[in-house]
C-alpha atoms as a PDB file:
ATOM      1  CA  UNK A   1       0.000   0.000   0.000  1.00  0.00           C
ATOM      2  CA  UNK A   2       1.547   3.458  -1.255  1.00  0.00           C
ATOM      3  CA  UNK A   3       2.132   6.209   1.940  1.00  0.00           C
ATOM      4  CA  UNK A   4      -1.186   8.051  -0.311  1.00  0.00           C
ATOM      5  CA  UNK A   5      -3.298   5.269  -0.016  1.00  0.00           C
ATOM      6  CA  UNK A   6      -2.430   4.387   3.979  1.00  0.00           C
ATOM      7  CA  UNK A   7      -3.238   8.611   3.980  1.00  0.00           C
ATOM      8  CA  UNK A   8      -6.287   8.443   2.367  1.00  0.00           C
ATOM      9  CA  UNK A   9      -7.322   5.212   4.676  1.00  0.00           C
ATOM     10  CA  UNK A  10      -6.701   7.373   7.569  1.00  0.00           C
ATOM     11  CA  UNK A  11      -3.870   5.243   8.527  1.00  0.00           C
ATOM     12  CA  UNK A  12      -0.215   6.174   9.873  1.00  0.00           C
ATOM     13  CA  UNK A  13       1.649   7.358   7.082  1.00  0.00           C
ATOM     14  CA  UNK A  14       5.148   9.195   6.293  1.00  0.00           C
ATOM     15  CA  UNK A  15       4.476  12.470   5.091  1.00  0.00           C
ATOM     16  CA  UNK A  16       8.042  12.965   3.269  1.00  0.00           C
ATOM     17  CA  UNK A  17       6.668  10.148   0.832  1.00  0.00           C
ATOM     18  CA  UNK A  18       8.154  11.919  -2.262  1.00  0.00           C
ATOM     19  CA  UNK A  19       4.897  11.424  -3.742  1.00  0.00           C
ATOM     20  CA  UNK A  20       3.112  13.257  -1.288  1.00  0.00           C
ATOM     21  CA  UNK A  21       5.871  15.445  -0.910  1.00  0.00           C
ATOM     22  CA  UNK A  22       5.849  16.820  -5.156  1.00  0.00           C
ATOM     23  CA  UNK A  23       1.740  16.720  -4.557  1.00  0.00           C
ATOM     24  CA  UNK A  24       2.195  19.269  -1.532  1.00  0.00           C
ATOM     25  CA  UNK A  25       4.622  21.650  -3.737  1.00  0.00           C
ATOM     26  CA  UNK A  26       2.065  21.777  -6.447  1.00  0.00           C
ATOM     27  CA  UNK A  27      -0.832  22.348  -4.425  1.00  0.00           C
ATOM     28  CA  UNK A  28       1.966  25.049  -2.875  1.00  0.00           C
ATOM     29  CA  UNK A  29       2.515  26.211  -6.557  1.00  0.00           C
ATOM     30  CA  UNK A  30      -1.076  26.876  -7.599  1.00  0.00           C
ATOM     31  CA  UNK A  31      -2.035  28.853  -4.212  1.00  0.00           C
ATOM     32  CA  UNK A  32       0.660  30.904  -4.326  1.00  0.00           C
ATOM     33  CA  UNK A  33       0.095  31.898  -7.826  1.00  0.00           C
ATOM     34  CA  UNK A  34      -4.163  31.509  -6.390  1.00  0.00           C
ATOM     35  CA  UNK A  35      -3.361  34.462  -3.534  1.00  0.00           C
ATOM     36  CA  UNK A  36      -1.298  36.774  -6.046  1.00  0.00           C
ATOM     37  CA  UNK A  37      -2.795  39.620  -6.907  1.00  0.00           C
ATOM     38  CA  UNK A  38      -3.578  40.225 -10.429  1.00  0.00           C
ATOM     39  CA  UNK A  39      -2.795  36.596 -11.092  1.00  0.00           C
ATOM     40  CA  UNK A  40      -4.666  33.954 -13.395  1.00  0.00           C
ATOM     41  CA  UNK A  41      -7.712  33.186 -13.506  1.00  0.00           C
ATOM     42  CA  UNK A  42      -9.356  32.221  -9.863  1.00  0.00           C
ATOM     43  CA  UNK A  43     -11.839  29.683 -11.630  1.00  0.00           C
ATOM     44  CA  UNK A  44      -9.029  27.750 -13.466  1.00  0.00           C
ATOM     45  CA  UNK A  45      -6.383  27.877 -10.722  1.00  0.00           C
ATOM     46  CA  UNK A  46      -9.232  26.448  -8.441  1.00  0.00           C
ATOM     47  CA  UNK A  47     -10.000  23.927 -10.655  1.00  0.00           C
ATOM     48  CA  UNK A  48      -5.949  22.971 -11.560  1.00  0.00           C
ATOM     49  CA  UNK A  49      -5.896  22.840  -7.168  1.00  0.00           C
ATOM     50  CA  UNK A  50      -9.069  20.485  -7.193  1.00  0.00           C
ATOM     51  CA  UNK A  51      -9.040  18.900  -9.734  1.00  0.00           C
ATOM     52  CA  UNK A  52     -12.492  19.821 -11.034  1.00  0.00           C
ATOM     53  CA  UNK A  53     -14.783  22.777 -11.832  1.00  0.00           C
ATOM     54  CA  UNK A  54     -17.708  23.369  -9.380  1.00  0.00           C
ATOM     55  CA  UNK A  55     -20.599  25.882  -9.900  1.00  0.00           C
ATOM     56  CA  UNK A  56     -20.676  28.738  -8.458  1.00  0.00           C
ATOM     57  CA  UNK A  57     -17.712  28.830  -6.122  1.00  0.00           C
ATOM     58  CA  UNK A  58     -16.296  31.498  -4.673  1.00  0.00           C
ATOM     59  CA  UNK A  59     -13.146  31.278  -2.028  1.00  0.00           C
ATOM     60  CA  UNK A  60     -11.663  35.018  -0.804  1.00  0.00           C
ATOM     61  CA  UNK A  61      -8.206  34.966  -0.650  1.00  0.00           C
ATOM     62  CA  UNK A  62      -5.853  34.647   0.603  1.00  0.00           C
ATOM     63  CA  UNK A  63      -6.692  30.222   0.917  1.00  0.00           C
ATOM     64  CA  UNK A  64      -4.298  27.521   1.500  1.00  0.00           C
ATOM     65  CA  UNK A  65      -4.570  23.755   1.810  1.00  0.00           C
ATOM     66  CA  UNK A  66      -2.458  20.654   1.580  1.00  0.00           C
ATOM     67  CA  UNK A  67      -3.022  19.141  -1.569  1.00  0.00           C
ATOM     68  CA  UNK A  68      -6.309  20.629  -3.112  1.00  0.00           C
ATOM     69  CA  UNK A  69      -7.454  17.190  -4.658  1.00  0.00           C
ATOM     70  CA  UNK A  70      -9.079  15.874  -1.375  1.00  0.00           C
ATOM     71  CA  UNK A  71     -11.042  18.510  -1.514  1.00  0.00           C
ATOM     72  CA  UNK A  72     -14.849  18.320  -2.747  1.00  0.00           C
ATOM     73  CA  UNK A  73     -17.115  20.906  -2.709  1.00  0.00           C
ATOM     74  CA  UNK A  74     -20.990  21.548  -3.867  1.00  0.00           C
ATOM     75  CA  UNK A  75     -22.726  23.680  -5.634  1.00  0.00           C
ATOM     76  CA  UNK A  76     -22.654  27.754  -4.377  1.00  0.00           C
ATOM     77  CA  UNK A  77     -19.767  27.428  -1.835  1.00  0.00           C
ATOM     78  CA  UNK A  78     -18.580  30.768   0.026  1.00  0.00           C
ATOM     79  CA  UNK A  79     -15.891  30.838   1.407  1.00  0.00           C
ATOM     80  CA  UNK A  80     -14.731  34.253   2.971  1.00  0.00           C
ATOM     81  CA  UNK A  81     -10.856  35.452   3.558  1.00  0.00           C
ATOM     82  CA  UNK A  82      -8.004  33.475   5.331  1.00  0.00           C
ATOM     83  CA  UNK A  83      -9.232  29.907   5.331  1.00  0.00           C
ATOM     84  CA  UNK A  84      -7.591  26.873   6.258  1.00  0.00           C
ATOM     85  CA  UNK A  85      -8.331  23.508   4.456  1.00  0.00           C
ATOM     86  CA  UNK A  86      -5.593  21.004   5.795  1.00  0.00           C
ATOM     87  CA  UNK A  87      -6.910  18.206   3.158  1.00  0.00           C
ATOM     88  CA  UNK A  88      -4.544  15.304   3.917  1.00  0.00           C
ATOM     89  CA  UNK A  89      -7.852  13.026   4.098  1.00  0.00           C
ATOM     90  CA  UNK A  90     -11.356  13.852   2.056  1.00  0.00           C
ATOM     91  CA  UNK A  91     -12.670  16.960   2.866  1.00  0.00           C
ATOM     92  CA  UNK A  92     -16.746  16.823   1.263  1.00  0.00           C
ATOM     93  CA  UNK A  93     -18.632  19.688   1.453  1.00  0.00           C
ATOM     94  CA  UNK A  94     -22.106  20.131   0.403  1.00  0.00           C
ATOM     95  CA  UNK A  95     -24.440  22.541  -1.761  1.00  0.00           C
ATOM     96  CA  UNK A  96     -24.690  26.481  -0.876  1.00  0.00           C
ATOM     97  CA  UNK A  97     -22.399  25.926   2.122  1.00  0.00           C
ATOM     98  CA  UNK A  98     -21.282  29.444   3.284  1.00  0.00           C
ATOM     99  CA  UNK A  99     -17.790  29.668   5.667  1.00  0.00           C
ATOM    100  CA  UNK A 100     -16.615  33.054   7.228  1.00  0.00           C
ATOM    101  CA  UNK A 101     -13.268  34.248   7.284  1.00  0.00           C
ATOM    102  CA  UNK A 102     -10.310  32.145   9.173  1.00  0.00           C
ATOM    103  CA  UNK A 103     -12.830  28.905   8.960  1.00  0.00           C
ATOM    104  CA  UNK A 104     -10.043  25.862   9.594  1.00  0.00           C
ATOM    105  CA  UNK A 105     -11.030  22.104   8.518  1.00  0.00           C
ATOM    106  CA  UNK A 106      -8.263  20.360  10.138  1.00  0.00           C
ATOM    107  CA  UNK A 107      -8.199  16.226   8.742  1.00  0.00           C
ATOM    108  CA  UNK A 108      -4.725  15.447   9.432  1.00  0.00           C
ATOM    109  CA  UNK A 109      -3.575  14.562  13.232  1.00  0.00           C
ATOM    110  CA  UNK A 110      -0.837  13.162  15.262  1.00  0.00           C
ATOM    111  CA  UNK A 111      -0.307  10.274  17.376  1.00  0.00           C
ATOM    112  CA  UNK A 112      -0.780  10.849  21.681  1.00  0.00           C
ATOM    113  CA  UNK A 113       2.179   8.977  22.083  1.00  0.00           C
ATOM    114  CA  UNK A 114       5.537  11.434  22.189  1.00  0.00           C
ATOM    115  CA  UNK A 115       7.942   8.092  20.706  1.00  0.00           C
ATOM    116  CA  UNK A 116       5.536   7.962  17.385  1.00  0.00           C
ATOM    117  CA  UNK A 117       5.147  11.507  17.253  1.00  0.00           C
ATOM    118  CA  UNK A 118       8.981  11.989  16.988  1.00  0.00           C
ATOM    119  CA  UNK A 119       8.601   9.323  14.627  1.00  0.00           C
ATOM    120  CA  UNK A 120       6.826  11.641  12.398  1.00  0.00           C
ATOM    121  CA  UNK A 121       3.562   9.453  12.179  1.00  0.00           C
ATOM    122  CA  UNK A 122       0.195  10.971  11.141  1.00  0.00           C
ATOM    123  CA  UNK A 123      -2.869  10.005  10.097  1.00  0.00           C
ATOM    124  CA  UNK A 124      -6.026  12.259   9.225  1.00  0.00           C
ATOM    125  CA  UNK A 125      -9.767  11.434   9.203  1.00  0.00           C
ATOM    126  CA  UNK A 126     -12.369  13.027   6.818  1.00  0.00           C
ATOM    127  CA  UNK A 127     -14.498  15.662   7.407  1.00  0.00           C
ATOM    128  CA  UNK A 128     -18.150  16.203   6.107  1.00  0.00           C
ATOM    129  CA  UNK A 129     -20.304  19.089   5.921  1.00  0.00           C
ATOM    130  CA  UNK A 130     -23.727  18.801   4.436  1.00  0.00           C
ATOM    131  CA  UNK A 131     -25.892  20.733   2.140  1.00  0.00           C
ATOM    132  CA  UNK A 132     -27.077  24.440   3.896  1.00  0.00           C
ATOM    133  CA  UNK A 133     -24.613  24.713   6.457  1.00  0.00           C
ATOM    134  CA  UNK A 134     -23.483  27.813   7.904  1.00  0.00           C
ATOM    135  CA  UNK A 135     -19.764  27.964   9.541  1.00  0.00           C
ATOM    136  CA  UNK A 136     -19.059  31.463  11.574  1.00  0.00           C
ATOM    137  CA  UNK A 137     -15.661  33.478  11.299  1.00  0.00           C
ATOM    138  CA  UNK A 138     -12.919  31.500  13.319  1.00  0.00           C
ATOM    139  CA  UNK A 139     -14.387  27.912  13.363  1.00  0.00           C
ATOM    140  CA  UNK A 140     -12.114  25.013  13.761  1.00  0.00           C
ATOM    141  CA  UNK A 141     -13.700  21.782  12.465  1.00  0.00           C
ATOM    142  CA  UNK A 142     -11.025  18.717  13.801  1.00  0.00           C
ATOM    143  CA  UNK A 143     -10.463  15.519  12.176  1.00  0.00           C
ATOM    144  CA  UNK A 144     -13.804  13.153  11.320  1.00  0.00           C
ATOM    145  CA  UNK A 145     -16.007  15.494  12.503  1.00  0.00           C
ATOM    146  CA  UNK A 146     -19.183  15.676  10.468  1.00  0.00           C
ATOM    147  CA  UNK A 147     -21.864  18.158  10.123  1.00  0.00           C
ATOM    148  CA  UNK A 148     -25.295  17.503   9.437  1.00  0.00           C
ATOM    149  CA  UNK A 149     -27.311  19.945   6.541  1.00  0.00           C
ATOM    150  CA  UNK A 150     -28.837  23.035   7.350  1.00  0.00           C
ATOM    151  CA  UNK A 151     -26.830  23.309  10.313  1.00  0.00           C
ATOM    152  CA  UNK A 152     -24.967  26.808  11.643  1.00  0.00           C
ATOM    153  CA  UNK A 153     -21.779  26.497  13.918  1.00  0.00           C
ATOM    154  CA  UNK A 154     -21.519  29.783  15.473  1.00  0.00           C
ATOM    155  CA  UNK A 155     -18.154  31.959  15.037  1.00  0.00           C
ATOM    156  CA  UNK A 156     -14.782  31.071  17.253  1.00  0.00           C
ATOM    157  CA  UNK A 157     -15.888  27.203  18.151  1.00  0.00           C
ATOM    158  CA  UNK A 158     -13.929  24.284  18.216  1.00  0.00           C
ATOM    159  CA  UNK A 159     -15.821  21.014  16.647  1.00  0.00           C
ATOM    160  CA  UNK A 160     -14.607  17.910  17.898  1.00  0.00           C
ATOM    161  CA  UNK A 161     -17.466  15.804  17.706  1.00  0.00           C
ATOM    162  CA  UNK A 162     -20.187  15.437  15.040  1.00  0.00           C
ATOM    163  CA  UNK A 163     -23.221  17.771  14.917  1.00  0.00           C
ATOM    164  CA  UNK A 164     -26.350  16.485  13.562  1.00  0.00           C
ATOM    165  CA  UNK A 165     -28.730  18.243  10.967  1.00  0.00           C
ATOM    166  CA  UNK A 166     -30.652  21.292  11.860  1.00  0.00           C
ATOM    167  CA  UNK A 167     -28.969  22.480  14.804  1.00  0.00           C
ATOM    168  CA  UNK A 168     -27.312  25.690  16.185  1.00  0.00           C
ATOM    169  CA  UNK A 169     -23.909  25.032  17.885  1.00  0.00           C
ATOM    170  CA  UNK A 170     -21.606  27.083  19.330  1.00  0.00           C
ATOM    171  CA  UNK A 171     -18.604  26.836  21.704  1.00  0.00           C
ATOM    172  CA  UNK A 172     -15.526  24.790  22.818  1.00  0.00           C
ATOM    173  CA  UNK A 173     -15.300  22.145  22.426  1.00  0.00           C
ATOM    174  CA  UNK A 174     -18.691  23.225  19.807  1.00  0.00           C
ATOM    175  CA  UNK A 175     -22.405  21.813  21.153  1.00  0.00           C
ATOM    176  CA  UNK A 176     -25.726  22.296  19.812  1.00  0.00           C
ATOM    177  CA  UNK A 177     -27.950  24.676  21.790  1.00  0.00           C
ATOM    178  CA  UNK A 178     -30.964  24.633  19.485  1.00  0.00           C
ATOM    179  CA  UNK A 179     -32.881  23.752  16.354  1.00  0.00           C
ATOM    180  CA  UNK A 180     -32.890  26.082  13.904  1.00  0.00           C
ATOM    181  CA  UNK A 181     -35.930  26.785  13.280  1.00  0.00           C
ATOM    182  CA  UNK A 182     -36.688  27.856  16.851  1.00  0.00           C
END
């Protein structure tokens, strides 16, 4: 099994794999040129970073993520300035998703243990965010967390554990407080 595929399994993996290491520099490549201003197209360098064209997106700069092609997004995604995808494992996002600025989706993580850390072990977990969801300015969303539709995380929480559809949650670590439609 290639160090990608134990990655993308969420299991331990080197990340100086020289494969993931030349996929890192070109994500690097693309978002640098991405954030310049006056540079190419923000459509086509999105879609060179993903790997696809989706409708209607629209990501402030400046953005940066790991690799850009674990990275799926929906229809009508906002995404305002200074956002973090860290997209060493699938990172899905639904349709008319909306993020405010400094919104973090954090897949990748490191062992407890200080031996394997030193070791330079990770592993990462998907993350999942439905269809409707609203993420406030300064969210962290940490490693297999998922996020149930029509759901709104207020700004500055920390989401360590799944939320289910339809709720407001707020907070650290991030809990629903109510439905939505209350």
């Amino acid at each position: 099994m290639s160090e990608k595929e134990k990655m993308i399994d969420g299991e331990y993996y080197d990340p100086e794999d020289p494969t993931l290491k030349h996929l890192r520099e070109n994500a690097e490549k693309l978002m640098d040129e991405y954030n310049r201003p006056g540079g190419k197209d923000a459509a086509q360098l999105l879609e060179m970073l993903m790997g696809y064209r989706a409708d209607g997106i629209s990501i402030r700069k400046p953005f940066y993520c790991d690799y850009g092609i674990n990275i799926k997004v929906g229809r009508n995604f906002y995404a305002n300035y200074n956002c973090v995808f860290l997209d060493v494992a699938p990172i899905h996002i639904g349709d008319d998703v909306f993020f405010g600025p400094g919104v973090s989706l954090i897949t990748v993580n490191h062992p407890l243990d200080p031996e394997e850390r030193r070791a330079g072990k990770e592993y990462a977990l998907p993350i999942t965010i439905g269809d409707n969801v609203w993420i406030g300015a300064d969210v962290t969303v940490n490693p297999g967390v998922k996020i149930g539709e029509n759901t709104v995380i207020g700004s500055g929480s920390v989401v360590v554990k799944d939320i289910p559809a339809g709720k407001v949650a707020v907070g650290n670590p991030c809990r629903p407080v109510k439905n939505v439609d209350e």
